[in-house]
Every structure is written in C-alpha cells, then in structure tokens.
Protein backbone atom coordinates (compact mmCIF):
# COMPACT_ATOMS: atom_id res chain seq x y z
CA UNK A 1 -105.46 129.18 117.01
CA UNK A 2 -108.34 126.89 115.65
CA UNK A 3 -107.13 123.78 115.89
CA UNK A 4 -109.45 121.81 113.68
CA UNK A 5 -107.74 121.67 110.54
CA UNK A 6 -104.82 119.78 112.14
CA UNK A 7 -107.58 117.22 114.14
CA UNK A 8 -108.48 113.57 112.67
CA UNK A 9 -112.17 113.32 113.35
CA UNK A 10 -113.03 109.69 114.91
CA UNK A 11 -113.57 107.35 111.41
CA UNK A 12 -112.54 109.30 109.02
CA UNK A 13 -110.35 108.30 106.08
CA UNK A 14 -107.58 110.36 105.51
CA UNK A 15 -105.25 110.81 102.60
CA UNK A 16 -101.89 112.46 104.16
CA UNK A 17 -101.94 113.93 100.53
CA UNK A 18 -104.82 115.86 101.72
CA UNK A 19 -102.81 117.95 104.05
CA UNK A 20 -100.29 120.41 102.97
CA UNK A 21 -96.36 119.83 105.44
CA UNK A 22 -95.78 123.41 104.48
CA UNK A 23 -99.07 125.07 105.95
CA UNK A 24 -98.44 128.08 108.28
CA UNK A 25 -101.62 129.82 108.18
CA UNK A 26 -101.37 133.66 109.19
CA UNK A 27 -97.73 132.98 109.81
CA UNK A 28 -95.07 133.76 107.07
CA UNK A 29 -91.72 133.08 109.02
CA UNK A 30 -90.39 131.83 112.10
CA UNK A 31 -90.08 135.74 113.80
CA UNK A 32 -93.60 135.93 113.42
CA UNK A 33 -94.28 133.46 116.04
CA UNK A 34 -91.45 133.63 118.52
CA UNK A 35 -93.10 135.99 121.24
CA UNK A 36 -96.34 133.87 120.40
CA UNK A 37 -94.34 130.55 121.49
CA UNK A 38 -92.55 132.16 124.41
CA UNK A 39 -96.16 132.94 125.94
CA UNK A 40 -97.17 129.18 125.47
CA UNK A 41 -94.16 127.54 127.15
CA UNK A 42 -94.87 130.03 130.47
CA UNK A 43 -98.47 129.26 130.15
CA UNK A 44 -97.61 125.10 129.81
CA UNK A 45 -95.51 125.80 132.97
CA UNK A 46 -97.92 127.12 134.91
CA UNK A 47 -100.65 124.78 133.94
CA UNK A 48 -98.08 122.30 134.44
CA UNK A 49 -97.53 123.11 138.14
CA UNK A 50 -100.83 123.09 139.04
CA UNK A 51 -101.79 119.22 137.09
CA UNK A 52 -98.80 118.66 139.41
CA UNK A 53 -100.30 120.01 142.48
CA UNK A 54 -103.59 118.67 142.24
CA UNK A 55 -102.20 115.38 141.52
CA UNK A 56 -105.29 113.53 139.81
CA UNK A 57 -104.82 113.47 136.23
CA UNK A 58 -101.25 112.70 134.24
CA UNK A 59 -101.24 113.70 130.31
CA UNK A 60 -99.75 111.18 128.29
CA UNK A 61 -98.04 113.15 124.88
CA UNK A 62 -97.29 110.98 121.74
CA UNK A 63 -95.59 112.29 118.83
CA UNK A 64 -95.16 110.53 115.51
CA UNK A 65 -93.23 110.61 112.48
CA UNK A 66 -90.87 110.00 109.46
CA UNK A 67 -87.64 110.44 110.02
CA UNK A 68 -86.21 113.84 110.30
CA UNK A 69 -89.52 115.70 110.81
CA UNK A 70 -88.19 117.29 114.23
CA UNK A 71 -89.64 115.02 116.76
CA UNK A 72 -86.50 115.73 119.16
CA UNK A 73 -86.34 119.71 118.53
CA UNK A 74 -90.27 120.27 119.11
CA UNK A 75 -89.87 118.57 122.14
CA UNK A 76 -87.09 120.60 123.22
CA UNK A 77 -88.60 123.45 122.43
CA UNK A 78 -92.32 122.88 123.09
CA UNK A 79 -91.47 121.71 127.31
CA UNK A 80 -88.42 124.27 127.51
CA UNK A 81 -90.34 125.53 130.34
CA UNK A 82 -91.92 122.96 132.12
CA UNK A 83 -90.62 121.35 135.86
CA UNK A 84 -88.28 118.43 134.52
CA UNK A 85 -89.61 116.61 138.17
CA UNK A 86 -93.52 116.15 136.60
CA UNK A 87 -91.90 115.52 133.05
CA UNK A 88 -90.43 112.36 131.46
CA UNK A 89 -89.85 111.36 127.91
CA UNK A 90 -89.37 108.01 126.84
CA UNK A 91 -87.73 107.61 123.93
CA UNK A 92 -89.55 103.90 121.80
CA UNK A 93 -86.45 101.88 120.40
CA UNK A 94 -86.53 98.38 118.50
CA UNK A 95 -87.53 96.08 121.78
CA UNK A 96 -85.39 94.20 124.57
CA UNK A 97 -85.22 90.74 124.65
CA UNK A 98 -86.90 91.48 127.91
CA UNK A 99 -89.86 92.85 126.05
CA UNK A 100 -90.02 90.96 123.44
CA UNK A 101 -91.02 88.00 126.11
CA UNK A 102 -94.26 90.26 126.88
CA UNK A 103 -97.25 91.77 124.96
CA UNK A 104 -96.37 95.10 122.85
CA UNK A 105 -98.18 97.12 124.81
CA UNK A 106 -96.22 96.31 128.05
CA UNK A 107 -93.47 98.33 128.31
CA UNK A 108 -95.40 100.93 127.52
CA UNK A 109 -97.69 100.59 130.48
CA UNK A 110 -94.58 100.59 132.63
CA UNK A 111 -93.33 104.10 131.19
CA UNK A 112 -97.01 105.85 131.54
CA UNK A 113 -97.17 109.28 133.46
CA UNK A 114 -97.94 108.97 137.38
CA UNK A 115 -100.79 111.25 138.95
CA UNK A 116 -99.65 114.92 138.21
CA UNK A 117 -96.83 114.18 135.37
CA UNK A 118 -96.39 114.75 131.45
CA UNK A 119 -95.62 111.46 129.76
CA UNK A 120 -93.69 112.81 126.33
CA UNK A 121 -93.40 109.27 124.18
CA UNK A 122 -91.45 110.06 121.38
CA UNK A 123 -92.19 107.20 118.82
CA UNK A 124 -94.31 105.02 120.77
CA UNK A 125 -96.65 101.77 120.87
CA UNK A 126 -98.01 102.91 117.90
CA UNK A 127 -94.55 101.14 115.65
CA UNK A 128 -96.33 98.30 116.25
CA UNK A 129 -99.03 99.07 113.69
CA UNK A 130 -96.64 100.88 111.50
CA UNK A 131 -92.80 99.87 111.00
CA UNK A 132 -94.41 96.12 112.36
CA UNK A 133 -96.41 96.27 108.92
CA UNK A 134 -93.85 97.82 106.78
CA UNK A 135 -91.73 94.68 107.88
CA UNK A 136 -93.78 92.24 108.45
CA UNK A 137 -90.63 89.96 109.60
CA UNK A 138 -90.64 91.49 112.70
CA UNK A 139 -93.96 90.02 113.66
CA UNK A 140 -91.12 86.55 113.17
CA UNK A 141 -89.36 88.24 116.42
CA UNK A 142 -92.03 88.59 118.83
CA UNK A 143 -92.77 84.63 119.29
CA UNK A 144 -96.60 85.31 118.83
CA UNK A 145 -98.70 82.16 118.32
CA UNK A 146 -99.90 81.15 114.85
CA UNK A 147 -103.65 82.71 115.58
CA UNK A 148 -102.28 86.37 116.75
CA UNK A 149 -100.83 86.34 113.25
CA UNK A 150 -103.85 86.45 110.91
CA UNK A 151 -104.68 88.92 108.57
CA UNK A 152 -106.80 90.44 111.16
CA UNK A 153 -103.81 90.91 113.03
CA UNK A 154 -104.24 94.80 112.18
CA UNK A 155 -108.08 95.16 112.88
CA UNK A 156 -107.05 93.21 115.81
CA UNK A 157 -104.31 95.37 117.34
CA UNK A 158 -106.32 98.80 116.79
CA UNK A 159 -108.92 97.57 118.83
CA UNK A 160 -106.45 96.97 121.38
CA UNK A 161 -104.80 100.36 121.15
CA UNK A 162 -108.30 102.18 121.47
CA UNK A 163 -108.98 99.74 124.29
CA UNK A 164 -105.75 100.86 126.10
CA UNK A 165 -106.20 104.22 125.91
CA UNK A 166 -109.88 104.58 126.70
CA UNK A 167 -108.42 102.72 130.04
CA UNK A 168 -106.06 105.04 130.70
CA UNK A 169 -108.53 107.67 129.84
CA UNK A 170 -110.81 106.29 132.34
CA UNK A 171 -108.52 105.91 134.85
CA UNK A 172 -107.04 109.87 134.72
CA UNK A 173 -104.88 109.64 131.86
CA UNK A 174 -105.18 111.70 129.11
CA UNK A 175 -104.14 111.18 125.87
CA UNK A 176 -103.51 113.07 122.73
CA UNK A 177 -101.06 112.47 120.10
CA UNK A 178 -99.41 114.34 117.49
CA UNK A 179 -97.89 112.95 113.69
CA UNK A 180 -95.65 115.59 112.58
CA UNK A 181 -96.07 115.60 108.92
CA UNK A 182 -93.06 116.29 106.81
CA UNK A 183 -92.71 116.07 102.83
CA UNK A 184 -90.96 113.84 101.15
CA UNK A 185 -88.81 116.79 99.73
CA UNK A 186 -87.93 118.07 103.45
CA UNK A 187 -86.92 114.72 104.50
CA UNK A 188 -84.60 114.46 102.05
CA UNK A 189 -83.30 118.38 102.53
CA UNK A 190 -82.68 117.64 106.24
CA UNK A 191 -81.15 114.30 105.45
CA UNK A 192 -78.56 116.14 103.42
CA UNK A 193 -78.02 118.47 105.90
CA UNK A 194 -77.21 115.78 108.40
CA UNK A 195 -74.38 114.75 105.68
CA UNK A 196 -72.94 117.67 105.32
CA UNK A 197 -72.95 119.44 108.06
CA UNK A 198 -70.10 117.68 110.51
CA UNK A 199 -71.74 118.57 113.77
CA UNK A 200 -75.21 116.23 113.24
CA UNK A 201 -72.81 113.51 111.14
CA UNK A 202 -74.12 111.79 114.52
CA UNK A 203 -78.20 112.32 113.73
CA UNK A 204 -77.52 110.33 110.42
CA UNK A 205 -78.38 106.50 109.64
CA UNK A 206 -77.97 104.44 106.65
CA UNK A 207 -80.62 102.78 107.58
CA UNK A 208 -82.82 106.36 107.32
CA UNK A 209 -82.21 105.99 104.04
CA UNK A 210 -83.34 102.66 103.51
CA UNK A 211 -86.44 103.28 105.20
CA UNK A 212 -87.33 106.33 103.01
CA UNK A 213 -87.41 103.70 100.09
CA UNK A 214 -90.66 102.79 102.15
CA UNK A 215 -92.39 106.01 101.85
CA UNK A 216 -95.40 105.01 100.07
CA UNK A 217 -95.96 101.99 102.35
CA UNK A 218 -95.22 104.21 106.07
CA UNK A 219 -97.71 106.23 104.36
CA UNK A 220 -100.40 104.19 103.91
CA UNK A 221 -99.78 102.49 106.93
CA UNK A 222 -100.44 105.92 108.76
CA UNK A 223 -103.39 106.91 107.30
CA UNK A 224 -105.19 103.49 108.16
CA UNK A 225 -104.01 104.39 112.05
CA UNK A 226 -105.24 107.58 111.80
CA UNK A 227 -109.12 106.45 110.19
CA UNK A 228 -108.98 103.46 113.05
CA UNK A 229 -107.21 105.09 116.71
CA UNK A 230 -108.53 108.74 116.29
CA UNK A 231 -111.11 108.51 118.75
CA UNK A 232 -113.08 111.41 121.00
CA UNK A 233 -110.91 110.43 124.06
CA UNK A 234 -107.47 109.99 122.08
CA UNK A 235 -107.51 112.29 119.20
CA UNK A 236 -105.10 112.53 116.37
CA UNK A 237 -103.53 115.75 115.20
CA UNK A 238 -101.77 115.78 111.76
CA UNK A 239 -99.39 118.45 112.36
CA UNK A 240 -97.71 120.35 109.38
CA UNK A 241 -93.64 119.82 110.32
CA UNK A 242 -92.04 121.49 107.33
CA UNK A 243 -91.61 124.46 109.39
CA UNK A 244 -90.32 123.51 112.99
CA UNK A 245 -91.05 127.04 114.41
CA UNK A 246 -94.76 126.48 112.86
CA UNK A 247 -94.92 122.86 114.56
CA UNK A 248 -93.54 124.15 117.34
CA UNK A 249 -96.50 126.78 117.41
CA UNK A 250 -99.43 124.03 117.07
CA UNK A 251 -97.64 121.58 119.15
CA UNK A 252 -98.08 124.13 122.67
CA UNK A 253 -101.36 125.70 121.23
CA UNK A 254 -102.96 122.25 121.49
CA UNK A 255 -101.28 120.80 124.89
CA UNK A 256 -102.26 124.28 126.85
CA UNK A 257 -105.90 123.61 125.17
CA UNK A 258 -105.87 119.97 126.47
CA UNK A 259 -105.01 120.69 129.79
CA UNK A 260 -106.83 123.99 130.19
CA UNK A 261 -109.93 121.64 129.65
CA UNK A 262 -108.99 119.79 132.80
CA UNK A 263 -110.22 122.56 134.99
CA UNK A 264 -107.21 122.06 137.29
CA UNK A 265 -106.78 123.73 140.26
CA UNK A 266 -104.39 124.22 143.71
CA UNK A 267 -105.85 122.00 146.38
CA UNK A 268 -107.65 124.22 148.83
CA UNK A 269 -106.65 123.65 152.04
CA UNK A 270 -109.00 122.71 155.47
CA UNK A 271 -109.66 125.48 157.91
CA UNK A 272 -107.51 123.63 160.29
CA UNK A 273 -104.68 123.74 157.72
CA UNK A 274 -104.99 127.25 157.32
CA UNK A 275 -105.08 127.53 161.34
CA UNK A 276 -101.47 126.14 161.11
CA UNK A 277 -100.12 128.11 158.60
CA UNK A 278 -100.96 131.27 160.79
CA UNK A 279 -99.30 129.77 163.87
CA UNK A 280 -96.30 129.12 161.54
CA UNK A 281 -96.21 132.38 160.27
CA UNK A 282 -96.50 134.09 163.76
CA UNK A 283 -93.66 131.80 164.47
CA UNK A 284 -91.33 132.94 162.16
CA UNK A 285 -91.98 136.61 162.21
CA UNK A 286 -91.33 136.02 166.65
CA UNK A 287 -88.01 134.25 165.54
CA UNK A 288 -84.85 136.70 166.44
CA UNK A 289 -82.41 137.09 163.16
C-alpha cells in the first residue's frame, strides 16, 4: 500500500479538512481486507521476534485522536499477534500528583520501550500541546514558573518534543506516530452507540461530550502539531478512522514498513558457539529415553 497520502511531510501546513475520515482506497468493505490484515499481524510477529532477538533498536508507537475514533480496537487488533513479553502499552491519563512535580515529558521517558520492545502509547506526551491548549487552566496545575508560560509556550514545547524524539531516535528508538482521523459525524454515531447499546454503557463519558463542544479548537490545535513535530525521524501519519477495518489496514501496513527498514536480523552466533551447540546436540541424541 503507498503510504504517502496518509504521511505529514516535515513543515507542511495541513488542514484536517483536507483529508477525507472515510477514505478506503481500492477497498469497499471490511471482507475485502480481512485475509490482507491476517498476513500483516503474522508478518509484525515475526519481525517482532527478531527486533526482539537482536536487541538494539525498540519502536516507540503513538496513536492519537478524538474520542471514539478506535484507538483501543486498532490496537487490539493491529498487535493481536505480537509476543505480549517485547510489547507494552501505556495508556496517557490526566497526570499524578507525582508527575505533576516533574517536567511533562517525564513520565513518558520512564514508560519508553527497552532494547528489542514495542512501546504502544495510546494518547501520549503529545496532550500537552493539545487538550493543555484547549484548556489552558491546566497549564494553572502544573506549578510552571511565570516565564515557561509565555505565549511562546507552544513554539517552545514543539521544539522540545522534536528534541526528545530525535534523542531517542539517536539513541535506537524509533518513532512514528499515528492520528486516527474520525468525522465529526462518526464521533457522534459511535457516541450514540455507546448510549444505547448496554454492554459499552461503560466506554461512555459526559465529559466526551463536553469535549466534542471543542471540536473546532482540538482541531486546530492538531493541525499546528502536525505542520511543527512531523519531522524525517518522527513522522506523522493522518490515518482515515471512519472505517476501523480500513485503519486497521494502514495502521500494520506502515509498522511492518517501519521496521522492515531496520534491516533486523538473528544474531549470528561465534564458531565456538556453534561448536557447543553440536556437543549439545550429540548429547541429547546419546541420552537413553
């Protein structure tokens, strides 16, 4: 699949108006694209296992949206068949009081991927720059001093982000993150879906409602992440989610293609090692059952 329609080029504006939730391409409906997706998740586990083996980079996954645009069902889906030991996700909530006594980007240096792992961050660091600017008053919560509150406070924070990441890049972490791009009209489909339907009564907040009144504002606030923190080493993907099969579908295509570009490969082992291994064999074929 060509993944450049979905990819933010580094500095470029972008109106989310631009990009259509309901785009499938080639694909009509969700049948069309299970064997496709079933491929992908044994190809992710097998790239999987060997990242893990070789043990020198980690991939760090963020995904982004509005409420109800499947963040928690692609994930289930997309790593269905990945090793849960080199897999985490960390799930970004409002912050401790613990946190709130350190810099934002803190606690999410303490959840990164080791050597090896998938990092899934589902929300992220990245609320800082968005809900944070929605409501400002919860800039009032994290005790910053008067000059870390200017109106460069934005400018200021994306040039942190970018720094962050181009150190984790540096130091073997890769990056690439995902905003799962949902209409208005969806939102507010699934939302009464959650209502009605007894069994996800649970997935439903008032508050999701009161944040949809912000819609406009979430919007903007995303494109201006997208023009400043898509870089070449920590990319942006603006992924249609009106479809969750077709997410789903873009979500793999694009992880397999990230770490296919890795090169990884099984450690080869020394001549001595491999002098061992036929001693051990001999010495279990000798044993008596």
């Amino acid at each position: 699949m060509n993944h450049a329609p979905f990819l933010v080029k580094p500095g470029k504006a972008v109106k989310l108006s631009d990009y259509n939730p309901a785009f499938t391409g080639k694909y009509k409906k969700a049948e069309d694209t299970a064997d496709k997706l079933q491929k992908s998740v044994q190809k992710m586990a097998k790239l999987q296992d060997i990242l893990y083996a070789q043990n020198t980079y980690g991939l760090l996954i963020i995904i982004q949206a509005m409420d109800a645009a499947g963040k928690d069902s692609a994930v289930k889906h997309v790593f269905s068949g990945v090793n849960p030991q080199g897999c985490s996700v960390q799930n970004f909530k409002a912050p401790s009081a613990l946190e709130l006594d350190r810099d934002y980007l803190w606690r999410a240096h303490s959840d990164m991927p080791e050597r090896g792992g998938i990092g899934i961050f589902n929300r992220s660091y990245y609320e800082e720059v968005l809900i944070a600017r929605v409501h400002p008053h919860i800039l009032d919560k994290q005790q910053l001093p008067d000059e870390a509150k200017s109106k460069h406070i934005w400018r200021d924070r994306f040039e942190q982000i970018n720094a962050f990441e181009k150190h984790l890049v540096q130091n073997g972490i890769v990056v690439v993150k995902f905003f799962l791009n949902v209409s208005k009209a969806e939102q507010k489909k699934r939302f009464l879906e959650r209502i009605e339907n007894p069994d996800k009564n649970w997935k439903f907040a008032l508050s999701d409602v009161e944040e949809r009144k912000h819609w406009n504002k979430y919007q903007s606030a995303y494109e201006d992440v997208f023009k400043h923190t898509s870089t070449k080493f920590a990319p942006w993907y603006i992924i249609p989610a009106d479809n969750k099969w077709f997410t789903r579908i873009v979500l793999s295509d694009v992880i397999n293609d990230t770490l296919e570009k890795l090169d990884l490969r099984y450690p080869e082992v020394s001549e001595e090692h491999k002098k061992a291994l036929l001693l051990a064999k001999e010495e279990l074929l000798q044993e008596k059952d």
